[in-house]
Protein backbone atom coordinates (compact mmCIF):
# COMPACT_ATOMS: atom_id res chain seq x y z
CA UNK A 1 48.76 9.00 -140.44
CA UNK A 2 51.91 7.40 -138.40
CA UNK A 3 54.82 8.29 -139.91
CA UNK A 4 56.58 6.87 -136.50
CA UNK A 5 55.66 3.86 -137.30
CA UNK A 6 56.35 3.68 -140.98
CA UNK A 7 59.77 4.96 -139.80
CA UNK A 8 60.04 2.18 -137.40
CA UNK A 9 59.06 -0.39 -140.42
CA UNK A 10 61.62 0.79 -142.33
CA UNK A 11 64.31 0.84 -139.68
CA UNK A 12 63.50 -2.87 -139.34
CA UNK A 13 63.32 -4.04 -142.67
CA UNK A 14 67.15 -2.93 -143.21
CA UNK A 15 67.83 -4.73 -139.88
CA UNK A 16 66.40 -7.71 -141.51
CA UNK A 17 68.01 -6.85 -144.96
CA UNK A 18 64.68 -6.49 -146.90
CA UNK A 19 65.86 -3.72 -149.40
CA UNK A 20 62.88 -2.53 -150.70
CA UNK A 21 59.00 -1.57 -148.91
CA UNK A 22 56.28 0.36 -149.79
CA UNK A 23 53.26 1.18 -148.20
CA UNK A 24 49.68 1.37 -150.31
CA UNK A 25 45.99 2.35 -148.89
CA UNK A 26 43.69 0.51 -149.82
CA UNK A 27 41.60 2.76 -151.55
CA UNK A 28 43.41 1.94 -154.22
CA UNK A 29 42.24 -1.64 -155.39
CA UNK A 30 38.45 0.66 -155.01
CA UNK A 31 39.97 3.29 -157.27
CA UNK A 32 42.60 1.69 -159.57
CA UNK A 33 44.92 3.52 -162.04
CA UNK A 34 43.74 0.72 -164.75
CA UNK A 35 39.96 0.16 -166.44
CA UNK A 36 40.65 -3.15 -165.87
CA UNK A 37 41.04 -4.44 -162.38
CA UNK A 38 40.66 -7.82 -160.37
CA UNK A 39 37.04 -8.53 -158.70
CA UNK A 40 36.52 -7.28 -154.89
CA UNK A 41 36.78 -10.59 -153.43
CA UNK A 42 40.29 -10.22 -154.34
CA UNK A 43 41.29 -7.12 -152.54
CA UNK A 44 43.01 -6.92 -149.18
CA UNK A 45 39.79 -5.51 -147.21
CA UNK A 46 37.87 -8.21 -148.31
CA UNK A 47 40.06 -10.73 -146.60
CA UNK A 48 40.95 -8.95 -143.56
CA UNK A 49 38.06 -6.42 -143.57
CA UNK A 50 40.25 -4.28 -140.60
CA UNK A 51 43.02 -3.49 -142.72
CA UNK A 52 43.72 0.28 -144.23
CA UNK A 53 47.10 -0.43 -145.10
CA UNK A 54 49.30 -3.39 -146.89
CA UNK A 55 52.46 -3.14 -146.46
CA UNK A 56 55.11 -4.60 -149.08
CA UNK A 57 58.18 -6.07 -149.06
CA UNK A 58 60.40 -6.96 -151.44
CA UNK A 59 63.53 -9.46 -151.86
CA UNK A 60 65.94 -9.74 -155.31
CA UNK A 61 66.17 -12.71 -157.25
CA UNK A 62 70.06 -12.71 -157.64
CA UNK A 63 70.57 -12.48 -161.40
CA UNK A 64 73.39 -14.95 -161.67
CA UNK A 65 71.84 -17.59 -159.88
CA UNK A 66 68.47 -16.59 -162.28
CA UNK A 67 70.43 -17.35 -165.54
CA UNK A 68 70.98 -20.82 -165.44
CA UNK A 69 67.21 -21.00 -165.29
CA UNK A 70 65.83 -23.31 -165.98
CA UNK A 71 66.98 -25.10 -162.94
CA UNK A 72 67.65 -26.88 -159.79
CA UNK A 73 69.64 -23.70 -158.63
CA UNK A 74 66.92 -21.44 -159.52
CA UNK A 75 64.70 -23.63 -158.34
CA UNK A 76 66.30 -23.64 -154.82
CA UNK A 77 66.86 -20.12 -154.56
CA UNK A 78 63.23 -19.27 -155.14
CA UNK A 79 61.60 -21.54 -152.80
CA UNK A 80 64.22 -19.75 -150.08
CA UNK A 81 63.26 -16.29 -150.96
CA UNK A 82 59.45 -18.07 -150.73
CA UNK A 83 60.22 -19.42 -147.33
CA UNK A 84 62.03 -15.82 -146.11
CA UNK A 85 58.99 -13.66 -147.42
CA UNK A 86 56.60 -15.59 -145.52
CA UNK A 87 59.18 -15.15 -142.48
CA UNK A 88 59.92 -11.89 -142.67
CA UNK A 89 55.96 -10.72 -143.15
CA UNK A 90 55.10 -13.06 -140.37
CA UNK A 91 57.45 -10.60 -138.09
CA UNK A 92 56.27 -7.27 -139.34
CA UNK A 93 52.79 -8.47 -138.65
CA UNK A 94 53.63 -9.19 -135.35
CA UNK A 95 55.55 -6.07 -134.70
CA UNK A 96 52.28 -4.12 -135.40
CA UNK A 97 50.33 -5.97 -133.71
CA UNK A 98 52.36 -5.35 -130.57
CA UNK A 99 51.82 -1.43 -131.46
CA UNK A 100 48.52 -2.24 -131.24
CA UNK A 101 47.22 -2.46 -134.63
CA UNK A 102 45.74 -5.67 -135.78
CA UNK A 103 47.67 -6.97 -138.83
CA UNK A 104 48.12 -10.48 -140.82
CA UNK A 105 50.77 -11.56 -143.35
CA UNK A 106 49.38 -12.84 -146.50
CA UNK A 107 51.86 -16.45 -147.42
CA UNK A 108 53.54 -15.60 -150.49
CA UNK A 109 52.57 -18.19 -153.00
CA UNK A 110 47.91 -18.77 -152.22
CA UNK A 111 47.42 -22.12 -154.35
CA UNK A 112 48.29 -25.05 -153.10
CA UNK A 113 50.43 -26.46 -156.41
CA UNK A 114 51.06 -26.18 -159.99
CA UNK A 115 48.51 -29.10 -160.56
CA UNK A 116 45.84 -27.05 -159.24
CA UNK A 117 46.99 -23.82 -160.92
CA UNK A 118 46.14 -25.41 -164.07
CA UNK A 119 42.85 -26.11 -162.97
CA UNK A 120 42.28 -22.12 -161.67
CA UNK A 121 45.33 -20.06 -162.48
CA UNK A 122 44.34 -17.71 -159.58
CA UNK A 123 45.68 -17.23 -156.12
CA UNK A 124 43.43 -15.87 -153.78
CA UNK A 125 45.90 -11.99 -153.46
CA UNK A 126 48.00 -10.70 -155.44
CA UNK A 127 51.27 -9.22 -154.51
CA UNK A 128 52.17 -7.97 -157.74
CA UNK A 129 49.20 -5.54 -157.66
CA UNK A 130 50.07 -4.63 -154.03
CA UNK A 131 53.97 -3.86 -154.89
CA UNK A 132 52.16 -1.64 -157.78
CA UNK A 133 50.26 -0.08 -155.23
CA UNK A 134 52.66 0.54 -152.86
CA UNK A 135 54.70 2.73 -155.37
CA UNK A 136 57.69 -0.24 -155.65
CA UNK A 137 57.54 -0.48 -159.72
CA UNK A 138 55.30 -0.35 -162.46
CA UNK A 139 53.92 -3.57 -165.00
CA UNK A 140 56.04 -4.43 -167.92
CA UNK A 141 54.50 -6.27 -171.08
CA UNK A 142 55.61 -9.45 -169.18
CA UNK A 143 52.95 -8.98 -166.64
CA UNK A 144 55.23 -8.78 -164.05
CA UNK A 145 56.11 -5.81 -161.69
CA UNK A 146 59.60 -3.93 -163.16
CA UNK A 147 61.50 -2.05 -160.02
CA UNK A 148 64.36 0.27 -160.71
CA UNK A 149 66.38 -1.29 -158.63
CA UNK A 150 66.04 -5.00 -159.90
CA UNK A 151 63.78 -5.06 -162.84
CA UNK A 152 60.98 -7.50 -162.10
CA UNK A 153 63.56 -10.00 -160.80
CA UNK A 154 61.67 -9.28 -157.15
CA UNK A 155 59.65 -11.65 -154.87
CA UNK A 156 57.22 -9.79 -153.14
CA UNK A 157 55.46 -10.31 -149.84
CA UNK A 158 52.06 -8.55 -148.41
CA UNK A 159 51.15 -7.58 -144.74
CA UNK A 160 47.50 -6.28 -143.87
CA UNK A 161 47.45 -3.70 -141.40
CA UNK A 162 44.88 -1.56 -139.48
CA UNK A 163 47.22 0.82 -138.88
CA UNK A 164 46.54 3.83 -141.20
CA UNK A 165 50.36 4.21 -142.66
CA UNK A 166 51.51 7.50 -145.19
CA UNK A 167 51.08 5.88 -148.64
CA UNK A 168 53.80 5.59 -150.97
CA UNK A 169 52.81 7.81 -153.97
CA UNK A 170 52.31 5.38 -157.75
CA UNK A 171 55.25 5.22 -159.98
CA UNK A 172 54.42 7.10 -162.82
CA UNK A 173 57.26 7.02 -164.90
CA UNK A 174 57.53 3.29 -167.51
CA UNK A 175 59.87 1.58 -167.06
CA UNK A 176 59.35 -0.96 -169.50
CA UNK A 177 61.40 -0.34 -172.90
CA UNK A 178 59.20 -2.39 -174.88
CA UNK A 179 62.11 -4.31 -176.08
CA UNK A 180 59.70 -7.43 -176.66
CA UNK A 181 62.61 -9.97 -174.85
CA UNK A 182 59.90 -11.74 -172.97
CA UNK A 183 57.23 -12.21 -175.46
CA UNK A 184 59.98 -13.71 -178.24
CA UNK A 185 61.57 -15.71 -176.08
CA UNK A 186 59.03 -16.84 -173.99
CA UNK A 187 59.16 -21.25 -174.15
CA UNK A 188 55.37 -21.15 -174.01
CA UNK A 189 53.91 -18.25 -175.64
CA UNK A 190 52.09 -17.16 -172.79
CA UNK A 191 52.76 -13.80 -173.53
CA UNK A 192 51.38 -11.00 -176.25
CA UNK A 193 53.06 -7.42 -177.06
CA UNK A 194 49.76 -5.28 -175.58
CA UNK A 195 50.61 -3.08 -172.27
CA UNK A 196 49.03 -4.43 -169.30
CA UNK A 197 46.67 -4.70 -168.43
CA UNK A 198 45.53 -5.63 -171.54
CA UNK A 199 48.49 -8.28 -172.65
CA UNK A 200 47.17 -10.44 -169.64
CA UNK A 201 49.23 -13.58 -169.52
CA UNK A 202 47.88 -17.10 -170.74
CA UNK A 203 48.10 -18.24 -167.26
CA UNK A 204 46.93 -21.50 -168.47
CA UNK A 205 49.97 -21.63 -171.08
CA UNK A 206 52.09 -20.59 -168.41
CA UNK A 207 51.08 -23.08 -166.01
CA UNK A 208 51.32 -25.63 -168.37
CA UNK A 209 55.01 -25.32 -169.23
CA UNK A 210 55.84 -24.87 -165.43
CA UNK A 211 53.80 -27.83 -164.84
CA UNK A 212 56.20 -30.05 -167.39
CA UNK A 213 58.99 -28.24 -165.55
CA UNK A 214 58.54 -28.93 -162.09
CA UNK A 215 58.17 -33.02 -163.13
CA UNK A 216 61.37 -32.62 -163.87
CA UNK A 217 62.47 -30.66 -160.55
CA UNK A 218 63.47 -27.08 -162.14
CA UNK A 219 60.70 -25.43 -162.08
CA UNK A 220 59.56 -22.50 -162.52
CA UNK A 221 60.73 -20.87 -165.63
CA UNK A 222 61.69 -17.78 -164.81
CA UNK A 223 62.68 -16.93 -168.78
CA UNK A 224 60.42 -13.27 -168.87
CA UNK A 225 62.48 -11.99 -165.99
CA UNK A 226 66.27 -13.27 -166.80
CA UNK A 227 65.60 -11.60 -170.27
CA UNK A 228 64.53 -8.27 -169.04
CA UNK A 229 66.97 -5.79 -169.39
CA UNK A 230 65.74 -2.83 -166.37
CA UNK A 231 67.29 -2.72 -163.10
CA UNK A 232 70.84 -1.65 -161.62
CA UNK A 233 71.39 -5.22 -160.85
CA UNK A 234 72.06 -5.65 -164.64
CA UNK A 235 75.20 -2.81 -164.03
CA UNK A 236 75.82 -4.64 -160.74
CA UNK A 237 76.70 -8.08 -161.95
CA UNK A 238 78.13 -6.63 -165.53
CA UNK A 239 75.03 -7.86 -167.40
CA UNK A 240 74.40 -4.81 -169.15
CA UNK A 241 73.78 -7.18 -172.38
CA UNK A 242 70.35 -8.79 -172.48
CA UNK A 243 71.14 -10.18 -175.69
CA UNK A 244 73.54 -12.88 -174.36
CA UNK A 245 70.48 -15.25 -173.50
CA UNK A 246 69.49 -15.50 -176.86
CA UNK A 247 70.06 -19.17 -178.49
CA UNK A 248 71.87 -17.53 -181.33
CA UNK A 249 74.63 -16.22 -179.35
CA UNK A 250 76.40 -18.93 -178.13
CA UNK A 251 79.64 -17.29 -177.87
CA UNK A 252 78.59 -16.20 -173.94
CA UNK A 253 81.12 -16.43 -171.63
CA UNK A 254 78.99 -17.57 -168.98
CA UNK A 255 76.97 -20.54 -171.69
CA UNK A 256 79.30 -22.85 -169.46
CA UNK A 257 78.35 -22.39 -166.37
CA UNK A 258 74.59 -22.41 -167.26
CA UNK A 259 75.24 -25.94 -169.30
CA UNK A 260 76.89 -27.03 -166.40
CA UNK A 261 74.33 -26.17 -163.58
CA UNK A 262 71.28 -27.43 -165.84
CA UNK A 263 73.30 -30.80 -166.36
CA UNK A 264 72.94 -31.59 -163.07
CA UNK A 265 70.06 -32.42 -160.41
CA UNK A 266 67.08 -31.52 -162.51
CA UNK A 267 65.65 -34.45 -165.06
């Protein structure tokens, strides 16, 4: 195993200021933690049949910026940290290939829009499962992956490597509360109180809403993470209160701002 080079990954992530990366083998889409796994087509040797590694990256979705979802702002910010991901993996790739190990970034969203995502609510990887893999955070009953640091208010991005990299040991600690904030308050009931992997998302419910969202130009949604209350970012930005996005307390001090970003260029 290289630990030089992992070193040398992780010295240039924080040159690039991607906070968190993990590194998984694998072996572990062959030998999941979970009965219930994705089919082999879908796991990272099967598209670049040279890769023993993926390496993961991960950049926050800034929570204030998140709660005026949903929104034009929101909107905006995710399709930069879309557009950095894909940048960013591009250049790790690169750097190990000029170590000499073959490697490919995998583009962070794999479908080409939401119209064809309600036709087959699948992209062809999923980062999620790699960040899982790579020891970043475990799945909350909103499907999505929770980190310490952020919650699951992360974008992830995926780089398939031949080089054989020290694996970052699972998370085996929950850190979902079970607090139910994403199921209630979900807009389109895509989601059911069962763990993951059995509380699967209605992808097709999902897509649906975000479909009717982005005709109006604020899509996605982006309700199941704002509502979430894991991650120090919550203690960072003084939103140690999930409750204040709840329609029944409209006494938040920030219900202005929100009104006033949503007002504006969205339909």
């Amino acid at each position: 195993m290289d630990q030089r080079l992992k070193q040398l990954l992780r010295i240039k992530c924080k040159e690039m200021g991607i906070p968190l990366m993990g590194v998984a083998d694998v072996r572990c889409w062959e030998n999941p933690p979970f009965q219930r796994w994705m089919p082999q087509e879908f796991f990272p040797h099967s598209i670049f049949p040279e890769a023993l590694s993926v390496v993961v990256i991960g950049l926050p979705v800034q929570l204030p910026v998140l709660e005026t979802s949903p929104s034009i702002y929101y909107r905006e910010m995710y399709n930069v940290l879309n557009a950095l991901l894909d940048q960013y993996s591009y250049r790790i790739a690169e750097l190990l290939n000029n170590e000499g190990f073959s490697s490919i970034f995998v583009p962070r969203d794999g479908y080409g829009s939401i119209e064809v995502l309600l036709e087959r609510p699948l992209a062809f990887f999923s980062h999620r499962h790699a960040a899982f893999c790579a020891g970043l955070g475990t799945f909350g009953v909103n499907n999505m992956i929770l980190t310490p640091e952020y919650g699951p208010r992360v974008r992830f991005g995926s780089i398939l490597t031949s080089a054989p990299l020290p694996a970052d040991p699972l998370r085996d600690e929950e850190l979902c509360t079970r607090c139910m904030r994403c199921v209630q308050m979900c807009p389109s009931s895509a989601l059911s109180r069962e763990d993951y992997p059995e509380g699967i998302t209605d992808k097709t419910a999902c897509a649906s809403w975000s479909a009717s969202l982005h005709r109006r130009h604020i899509s996605p949604c982006g309700i199941c993470i704002k509502v979430c209350p894991i991650g120090q970012d919550r203690v960072f930005y003084h939103r140690e209160d999930p409750g204040i996005y709840e329609e029944t307390r409209s006494e938040s001090p920030y219900q202005h701002i929100w009104d006033h970003v949503r007002r504006y260029g969205g339909k």
